[in-house]
C-alpha atoms as a PDB file:
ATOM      1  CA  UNK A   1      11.185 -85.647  83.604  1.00  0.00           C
ATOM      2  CA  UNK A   2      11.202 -85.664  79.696  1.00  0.00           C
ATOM      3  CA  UNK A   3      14.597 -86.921  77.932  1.00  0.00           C
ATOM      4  CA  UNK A   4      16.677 -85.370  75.626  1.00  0.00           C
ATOM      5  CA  UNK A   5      18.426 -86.341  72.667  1.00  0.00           C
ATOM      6  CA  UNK A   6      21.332 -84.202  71.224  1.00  0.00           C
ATOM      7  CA  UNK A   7      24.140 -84.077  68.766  1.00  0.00           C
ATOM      8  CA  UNK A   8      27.280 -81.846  68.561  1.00  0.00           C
ATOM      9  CA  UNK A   9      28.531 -82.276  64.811  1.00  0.00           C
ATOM     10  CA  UNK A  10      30.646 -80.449  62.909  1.00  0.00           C
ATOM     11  CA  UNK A  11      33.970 -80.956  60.597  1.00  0.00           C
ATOM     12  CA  UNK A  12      37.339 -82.044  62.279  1.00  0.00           C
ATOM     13  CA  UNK A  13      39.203 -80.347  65.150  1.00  0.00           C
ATOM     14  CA  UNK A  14      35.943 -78.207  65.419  1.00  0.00           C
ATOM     15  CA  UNK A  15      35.639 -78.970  69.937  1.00  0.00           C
ATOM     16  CA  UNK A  16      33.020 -81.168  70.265  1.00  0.00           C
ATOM     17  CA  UNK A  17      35.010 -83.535  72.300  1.00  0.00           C
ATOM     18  CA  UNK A  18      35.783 -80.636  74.500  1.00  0.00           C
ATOM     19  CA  UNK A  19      32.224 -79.022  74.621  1.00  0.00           C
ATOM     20  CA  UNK A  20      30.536 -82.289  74.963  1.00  0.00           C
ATOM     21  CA  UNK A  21      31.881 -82.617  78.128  1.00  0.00           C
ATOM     22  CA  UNK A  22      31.800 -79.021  79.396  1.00  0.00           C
ATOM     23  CA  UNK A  23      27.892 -79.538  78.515  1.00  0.00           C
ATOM     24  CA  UNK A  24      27.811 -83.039  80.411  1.00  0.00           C
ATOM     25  CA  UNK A  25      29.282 -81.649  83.696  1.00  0.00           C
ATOM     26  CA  UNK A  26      27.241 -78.387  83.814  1.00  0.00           C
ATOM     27  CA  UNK A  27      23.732 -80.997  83.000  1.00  0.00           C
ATOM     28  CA  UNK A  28      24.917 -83.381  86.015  1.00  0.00           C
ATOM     29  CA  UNK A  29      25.243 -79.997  88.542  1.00  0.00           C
ATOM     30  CA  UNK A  30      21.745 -79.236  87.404  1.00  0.00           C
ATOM     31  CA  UNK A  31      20.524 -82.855  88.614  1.00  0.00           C
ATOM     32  CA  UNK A  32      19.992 -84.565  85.516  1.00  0.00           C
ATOM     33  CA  UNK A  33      21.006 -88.226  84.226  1.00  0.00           C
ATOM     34  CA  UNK A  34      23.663 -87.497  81.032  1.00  0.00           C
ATOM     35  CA  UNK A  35      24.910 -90.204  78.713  1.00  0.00           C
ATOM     36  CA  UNK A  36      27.619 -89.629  76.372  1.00  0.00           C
ATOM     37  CA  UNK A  37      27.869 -91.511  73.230  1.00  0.00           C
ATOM     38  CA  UNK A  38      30.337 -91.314  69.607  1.00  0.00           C
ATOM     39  CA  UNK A  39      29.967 -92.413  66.279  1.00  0.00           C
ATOM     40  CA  UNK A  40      30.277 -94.960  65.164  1.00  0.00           C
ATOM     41  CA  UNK A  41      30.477 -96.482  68.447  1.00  0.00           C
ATOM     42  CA  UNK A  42      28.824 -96.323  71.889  1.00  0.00           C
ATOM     43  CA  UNK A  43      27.846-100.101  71.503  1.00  0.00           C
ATOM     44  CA  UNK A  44      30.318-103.290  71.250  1.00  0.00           C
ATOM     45  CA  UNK A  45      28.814-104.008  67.864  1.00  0.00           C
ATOM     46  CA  UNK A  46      29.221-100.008  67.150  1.00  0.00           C
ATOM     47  CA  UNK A  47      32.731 -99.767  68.735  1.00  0.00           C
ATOM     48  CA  UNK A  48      34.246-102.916  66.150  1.00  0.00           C
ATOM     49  CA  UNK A  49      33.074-101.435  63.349  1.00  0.00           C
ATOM     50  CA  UNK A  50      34.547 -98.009  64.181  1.00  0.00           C
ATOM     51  CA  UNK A  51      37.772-100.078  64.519  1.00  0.00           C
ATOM     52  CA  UNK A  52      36.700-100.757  60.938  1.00  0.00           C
ATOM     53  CA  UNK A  53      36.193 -97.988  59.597  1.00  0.00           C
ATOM     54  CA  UNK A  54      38.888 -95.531  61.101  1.00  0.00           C
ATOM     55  CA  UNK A  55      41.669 -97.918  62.050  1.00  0.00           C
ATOM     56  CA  UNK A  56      41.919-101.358  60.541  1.00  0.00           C
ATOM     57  CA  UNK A  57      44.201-102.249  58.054  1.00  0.00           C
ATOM     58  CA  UNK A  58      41.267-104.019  56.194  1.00  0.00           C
ATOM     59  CA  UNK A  59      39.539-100.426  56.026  1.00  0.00           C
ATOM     60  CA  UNK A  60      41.885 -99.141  53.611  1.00  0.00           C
ATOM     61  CA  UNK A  61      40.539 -98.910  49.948  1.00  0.00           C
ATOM     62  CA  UNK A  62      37.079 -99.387  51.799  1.00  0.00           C
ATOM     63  CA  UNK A  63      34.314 -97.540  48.569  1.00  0.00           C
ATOM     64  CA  UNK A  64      32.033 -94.827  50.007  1.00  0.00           C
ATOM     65  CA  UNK A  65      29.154 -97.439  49.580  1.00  0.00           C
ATOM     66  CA  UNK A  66      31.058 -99.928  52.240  1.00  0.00           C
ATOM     67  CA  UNK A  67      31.507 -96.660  54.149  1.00  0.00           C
ATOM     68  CA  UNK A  68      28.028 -95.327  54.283  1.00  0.00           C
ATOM     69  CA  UNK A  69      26.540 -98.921  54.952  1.00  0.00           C
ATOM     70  CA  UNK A  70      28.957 -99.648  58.099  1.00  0.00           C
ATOM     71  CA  UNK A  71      28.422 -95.916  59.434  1.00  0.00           C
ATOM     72  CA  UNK A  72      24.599 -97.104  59.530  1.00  0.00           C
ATOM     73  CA  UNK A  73      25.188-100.623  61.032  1.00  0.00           C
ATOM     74  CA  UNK A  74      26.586 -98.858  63.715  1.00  0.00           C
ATOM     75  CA  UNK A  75      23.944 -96.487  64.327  1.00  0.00           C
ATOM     76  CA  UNK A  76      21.051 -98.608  64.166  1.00  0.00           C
ATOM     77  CA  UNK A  77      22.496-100.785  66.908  1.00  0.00           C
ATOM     78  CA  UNK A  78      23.066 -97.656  68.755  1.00  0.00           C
ATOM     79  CA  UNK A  79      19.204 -96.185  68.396  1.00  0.00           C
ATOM     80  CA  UNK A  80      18.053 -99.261  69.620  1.00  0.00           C
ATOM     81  CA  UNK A  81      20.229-100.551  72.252  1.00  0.00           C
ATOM     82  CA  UNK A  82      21.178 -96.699  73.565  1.00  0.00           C
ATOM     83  CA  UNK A  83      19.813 -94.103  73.055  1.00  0.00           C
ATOM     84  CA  UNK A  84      15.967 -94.655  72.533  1.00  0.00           C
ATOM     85  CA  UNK A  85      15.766 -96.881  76.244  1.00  0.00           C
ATOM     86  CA  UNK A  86      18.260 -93.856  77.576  1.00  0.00           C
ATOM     87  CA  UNK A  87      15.651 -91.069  76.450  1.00  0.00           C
ATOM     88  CA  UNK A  88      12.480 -92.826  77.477  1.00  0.00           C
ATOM     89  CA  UNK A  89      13.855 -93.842  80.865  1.00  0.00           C
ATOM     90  CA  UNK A  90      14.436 -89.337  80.694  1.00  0.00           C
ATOM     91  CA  UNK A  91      18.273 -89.358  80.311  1.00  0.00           C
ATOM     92  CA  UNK A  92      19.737 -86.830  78.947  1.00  0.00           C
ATOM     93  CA  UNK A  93      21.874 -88.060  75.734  1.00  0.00           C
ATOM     94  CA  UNK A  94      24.378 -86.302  74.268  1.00  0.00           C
ATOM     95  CA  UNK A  95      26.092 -88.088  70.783  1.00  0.00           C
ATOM     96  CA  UNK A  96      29.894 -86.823  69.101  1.00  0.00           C
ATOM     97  CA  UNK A  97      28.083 -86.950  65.782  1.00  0.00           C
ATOM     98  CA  UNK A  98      25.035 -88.621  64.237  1.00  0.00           C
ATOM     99  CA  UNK A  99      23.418 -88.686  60.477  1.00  0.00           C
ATOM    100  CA  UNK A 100      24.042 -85.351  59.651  1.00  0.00           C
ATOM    101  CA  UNK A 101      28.016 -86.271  59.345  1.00  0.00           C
ATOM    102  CA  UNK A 102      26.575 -88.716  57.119  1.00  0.00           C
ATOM    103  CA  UNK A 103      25.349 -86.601  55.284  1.00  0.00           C
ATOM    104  CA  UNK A 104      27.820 -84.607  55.374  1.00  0.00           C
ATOM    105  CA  UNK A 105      31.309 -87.072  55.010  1.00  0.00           C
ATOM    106  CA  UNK A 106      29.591 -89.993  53.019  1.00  0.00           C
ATOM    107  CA  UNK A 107      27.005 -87.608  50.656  1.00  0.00           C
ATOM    108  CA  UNK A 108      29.033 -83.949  49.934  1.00  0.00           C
ATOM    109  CA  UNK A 109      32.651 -85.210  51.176  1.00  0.00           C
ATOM    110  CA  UNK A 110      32.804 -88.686  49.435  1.00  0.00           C
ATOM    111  CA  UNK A 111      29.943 -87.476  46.549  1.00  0.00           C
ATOM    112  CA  UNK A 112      27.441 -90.526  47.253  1.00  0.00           C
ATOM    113  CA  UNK A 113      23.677 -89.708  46.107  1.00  0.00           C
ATOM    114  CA  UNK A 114      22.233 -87.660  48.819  1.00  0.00           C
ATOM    115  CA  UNK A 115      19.190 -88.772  48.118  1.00  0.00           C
ATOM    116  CA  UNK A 116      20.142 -92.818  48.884  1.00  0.00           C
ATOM    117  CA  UNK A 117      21.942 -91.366  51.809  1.00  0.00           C
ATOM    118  CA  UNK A 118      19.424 -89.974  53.330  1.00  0.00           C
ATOM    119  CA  UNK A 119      17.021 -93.522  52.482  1.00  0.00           C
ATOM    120  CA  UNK A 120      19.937 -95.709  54.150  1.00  0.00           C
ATOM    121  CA  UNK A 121      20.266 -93.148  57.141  1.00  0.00           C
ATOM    122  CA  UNK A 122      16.629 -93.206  57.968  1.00  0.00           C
ATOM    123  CA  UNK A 123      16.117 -96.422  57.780  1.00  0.00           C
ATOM    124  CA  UNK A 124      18.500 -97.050  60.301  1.00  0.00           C
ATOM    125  CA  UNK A 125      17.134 -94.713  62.798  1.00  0.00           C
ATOM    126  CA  UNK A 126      13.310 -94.775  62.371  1.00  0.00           C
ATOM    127  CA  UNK A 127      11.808 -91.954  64.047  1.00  0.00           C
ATOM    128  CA  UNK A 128      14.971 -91.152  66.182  1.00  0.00           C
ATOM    129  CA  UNK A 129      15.714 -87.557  65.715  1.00  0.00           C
ATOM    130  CA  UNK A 130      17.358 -85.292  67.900  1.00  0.00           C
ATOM    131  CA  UNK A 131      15.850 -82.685  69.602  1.00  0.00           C
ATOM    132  CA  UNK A 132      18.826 -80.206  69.395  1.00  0.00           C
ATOM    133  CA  UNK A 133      21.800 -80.370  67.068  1.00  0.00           C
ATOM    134  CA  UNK A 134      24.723 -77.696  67.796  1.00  0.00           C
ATOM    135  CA  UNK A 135      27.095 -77.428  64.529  1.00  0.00           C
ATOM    136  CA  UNK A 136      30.584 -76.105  65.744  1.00  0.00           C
ATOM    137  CA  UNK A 137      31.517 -74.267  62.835  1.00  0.00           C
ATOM    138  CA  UNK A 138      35.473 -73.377  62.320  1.00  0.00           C
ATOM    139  CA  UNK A 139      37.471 -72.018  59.121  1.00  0.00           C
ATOM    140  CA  UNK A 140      39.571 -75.176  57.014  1.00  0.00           C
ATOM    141  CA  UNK A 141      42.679 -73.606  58.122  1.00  0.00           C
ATOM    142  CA  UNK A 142      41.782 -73.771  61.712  1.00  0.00           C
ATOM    143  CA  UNK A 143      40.667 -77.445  61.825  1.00  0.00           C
ATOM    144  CA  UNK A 144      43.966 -77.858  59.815  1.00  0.00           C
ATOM    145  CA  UNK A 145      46.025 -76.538  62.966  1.00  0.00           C
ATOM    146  CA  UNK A 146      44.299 -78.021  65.258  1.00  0.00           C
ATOM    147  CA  UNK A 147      44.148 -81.509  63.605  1.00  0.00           C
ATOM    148  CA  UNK A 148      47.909 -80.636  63.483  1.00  0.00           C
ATOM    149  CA  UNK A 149      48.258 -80.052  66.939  1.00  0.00           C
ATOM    150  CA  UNK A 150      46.133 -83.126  67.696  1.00  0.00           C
ATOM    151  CA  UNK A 151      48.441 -85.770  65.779  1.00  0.00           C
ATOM    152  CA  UNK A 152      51.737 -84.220  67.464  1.00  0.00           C
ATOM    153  CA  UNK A 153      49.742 -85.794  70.622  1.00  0.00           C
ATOM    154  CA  UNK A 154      49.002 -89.282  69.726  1.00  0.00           C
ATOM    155  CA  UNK A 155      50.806 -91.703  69.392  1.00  0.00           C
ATOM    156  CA  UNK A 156      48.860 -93.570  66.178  1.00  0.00           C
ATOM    157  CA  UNK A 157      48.382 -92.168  62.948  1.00  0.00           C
ATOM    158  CA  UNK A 158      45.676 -90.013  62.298  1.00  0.00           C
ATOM    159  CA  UNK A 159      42.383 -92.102  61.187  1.00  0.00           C
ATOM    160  CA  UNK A 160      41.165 -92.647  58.108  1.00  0.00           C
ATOM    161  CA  UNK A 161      38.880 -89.029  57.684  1.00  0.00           C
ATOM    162  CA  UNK A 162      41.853 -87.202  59.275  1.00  0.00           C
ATOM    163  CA  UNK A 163      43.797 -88.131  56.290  1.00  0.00           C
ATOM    164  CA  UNK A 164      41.473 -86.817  53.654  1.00  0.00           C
ATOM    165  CA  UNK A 165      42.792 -83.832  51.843  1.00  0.00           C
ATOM    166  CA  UNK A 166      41.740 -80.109  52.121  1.00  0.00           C
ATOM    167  CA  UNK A 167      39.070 -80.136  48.598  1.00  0.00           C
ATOM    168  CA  UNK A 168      37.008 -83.540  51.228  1.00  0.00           C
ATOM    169  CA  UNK A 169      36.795 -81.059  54.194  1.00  0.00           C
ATOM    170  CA  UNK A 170      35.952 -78.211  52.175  1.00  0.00           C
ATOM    171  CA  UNK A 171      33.349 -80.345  50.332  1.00  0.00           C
ATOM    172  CA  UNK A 172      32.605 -81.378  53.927  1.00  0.00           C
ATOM    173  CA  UNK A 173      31.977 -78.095  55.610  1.00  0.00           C
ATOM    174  CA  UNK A 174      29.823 -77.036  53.170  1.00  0.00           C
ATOM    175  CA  UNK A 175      27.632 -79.871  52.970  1.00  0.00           C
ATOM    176  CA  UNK A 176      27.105 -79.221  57.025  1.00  0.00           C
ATOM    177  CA  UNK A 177      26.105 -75.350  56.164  1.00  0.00           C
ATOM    178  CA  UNK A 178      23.358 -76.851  53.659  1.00  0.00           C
ATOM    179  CA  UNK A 179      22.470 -79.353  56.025  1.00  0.00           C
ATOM    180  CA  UNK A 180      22.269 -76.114  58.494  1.00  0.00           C
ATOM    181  CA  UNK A 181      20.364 -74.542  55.994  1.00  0.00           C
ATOM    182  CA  UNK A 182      17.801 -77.190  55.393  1.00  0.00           C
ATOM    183  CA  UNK A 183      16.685 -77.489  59.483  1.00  0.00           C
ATOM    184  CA  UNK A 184      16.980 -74.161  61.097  1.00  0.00           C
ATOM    185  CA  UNK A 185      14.386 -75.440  63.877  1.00  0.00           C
ATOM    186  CA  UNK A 186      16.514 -78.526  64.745  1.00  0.00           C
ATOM    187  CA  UNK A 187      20.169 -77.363  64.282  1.00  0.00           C
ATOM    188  CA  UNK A 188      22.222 -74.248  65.931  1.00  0.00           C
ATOM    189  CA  UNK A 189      25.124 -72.841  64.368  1.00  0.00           C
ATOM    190  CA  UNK A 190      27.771 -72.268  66.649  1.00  0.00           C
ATOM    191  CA  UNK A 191      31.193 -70.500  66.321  1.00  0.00           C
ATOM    192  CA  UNK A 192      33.758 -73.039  67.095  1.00  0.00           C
ATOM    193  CA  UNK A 193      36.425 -70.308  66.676  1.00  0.00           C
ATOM    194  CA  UNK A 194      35.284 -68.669  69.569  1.00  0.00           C
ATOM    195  CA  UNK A 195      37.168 -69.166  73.246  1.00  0.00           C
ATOM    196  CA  UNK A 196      35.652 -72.476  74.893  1.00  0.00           C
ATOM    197  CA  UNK A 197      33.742 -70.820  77.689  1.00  0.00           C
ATOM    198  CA  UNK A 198      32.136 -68.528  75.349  1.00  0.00           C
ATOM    199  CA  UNK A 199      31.051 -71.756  72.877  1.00  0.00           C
ATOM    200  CA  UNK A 200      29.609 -73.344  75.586  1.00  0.00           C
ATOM    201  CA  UNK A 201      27.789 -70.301  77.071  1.00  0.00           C
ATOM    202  CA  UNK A 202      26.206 -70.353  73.548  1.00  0.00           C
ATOM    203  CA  UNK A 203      25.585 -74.527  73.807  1.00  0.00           C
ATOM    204  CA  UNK A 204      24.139 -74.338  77.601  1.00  0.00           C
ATOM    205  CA  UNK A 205      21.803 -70.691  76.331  1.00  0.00           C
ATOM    206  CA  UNK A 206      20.284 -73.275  73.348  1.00  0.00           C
ATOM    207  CA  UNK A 207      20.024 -76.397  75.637  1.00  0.00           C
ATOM    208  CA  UNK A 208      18.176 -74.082  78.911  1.00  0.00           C
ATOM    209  CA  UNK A 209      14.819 -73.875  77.406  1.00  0.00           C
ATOM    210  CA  UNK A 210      14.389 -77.510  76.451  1.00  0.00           C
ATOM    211  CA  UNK A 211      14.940 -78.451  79.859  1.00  0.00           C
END
């Protein structure tokens, strides 16, 4: 049975978190081997440098360049030691983000060269590229609310990217629709705005025919 690799990206408070799982659950009734990864993270190496770069004290004042090179670290340990082995073995992986919020956050939010982002990104993950990527889309004012909603919850402070001001996520978003733009055969646009059940009857009708 052939693997599959796929991301859920999109700007934040957009439901990946929540659809991720909705998508694991229905892929484990249907008899197949699901693995669940973030970034950065989903490796001890990958897990201490998201630490890093969305928690530590030592992460504040870190330069887009830092940013972009630690986001990388992460997942190249992560193509390697996950997700490649996962796919061949004919998991099923499904990843909260890979280079396309990159792209996205580091190249349009923080204004690196897209063009070194892109060399950086690649070379940390070789030929791994998903098969799928669904892009929950939802308007600034609604990830605003629900990013809201989501720090009345916790009990830390919002990370690092949650504190970036409205112009970063606006710069963000629409680096993800040119990103959209760019790979039409790859990604999905999705309506994050939409009730849950409804975004993931739109998730499960994309992910049925690679099956």
């Amino acid at each position: 049975m052939a693997g599959l690799f796929i991301t859920f990206e999109g700007t934040e408070g957009s439901g990946k978190s929540t659809q991720i799982a909705l998508t694991a659950e229905w892929l484990r009734s249907l008899g197949r081997e699901v693995i669940m990864l973030r970034e950065p993270g989903g490796t001890k190496l990958g897990e201490e440098i998201r630490h890093l770069l969305k928690h530590s004290d030592a992460g504040q004042g870190m330069t887009p360049e830092a940013e972009l090179f630690l986001m990388n670290a992460s997942r190249a340990q992560l193509v390697r030691e996950v997700i490649r082995p996962a796919v061949v073995a004919g998991a099923v992986v499904l990843c909260d983000r890979f280079y396309d919020s990159t792209v996205a956050y580091q190249g349009h939010g923080r204004g690196l060269d897209l063009e070194s982002v892109t060399e950086v990104t690649r070379i940390a993950v070789g030929d791994c590229d998903p098969d799928l990527t669904l892009l929950l889309e939802v308007p600034v004012q609604l990830s605003e609310a629900r990013r809201a909603e989501r720090a009345g919850g916790q009990s830390e402070a919002p990370d690092r990217f949650e504190q970036a001001d409205r112009e970063f996520f606006q710069r963000v978003e629409a680096g993800f629709r040119l990103i959209a733009a760019a790979s039409p055969h790859r990604i999905l646009p999705v309506d994050g705005s939409a009730t849950s059940d409804a975004v993931q009857q739109m998730i499960r009708a994309a992910i049925q025919p690679r099956l």
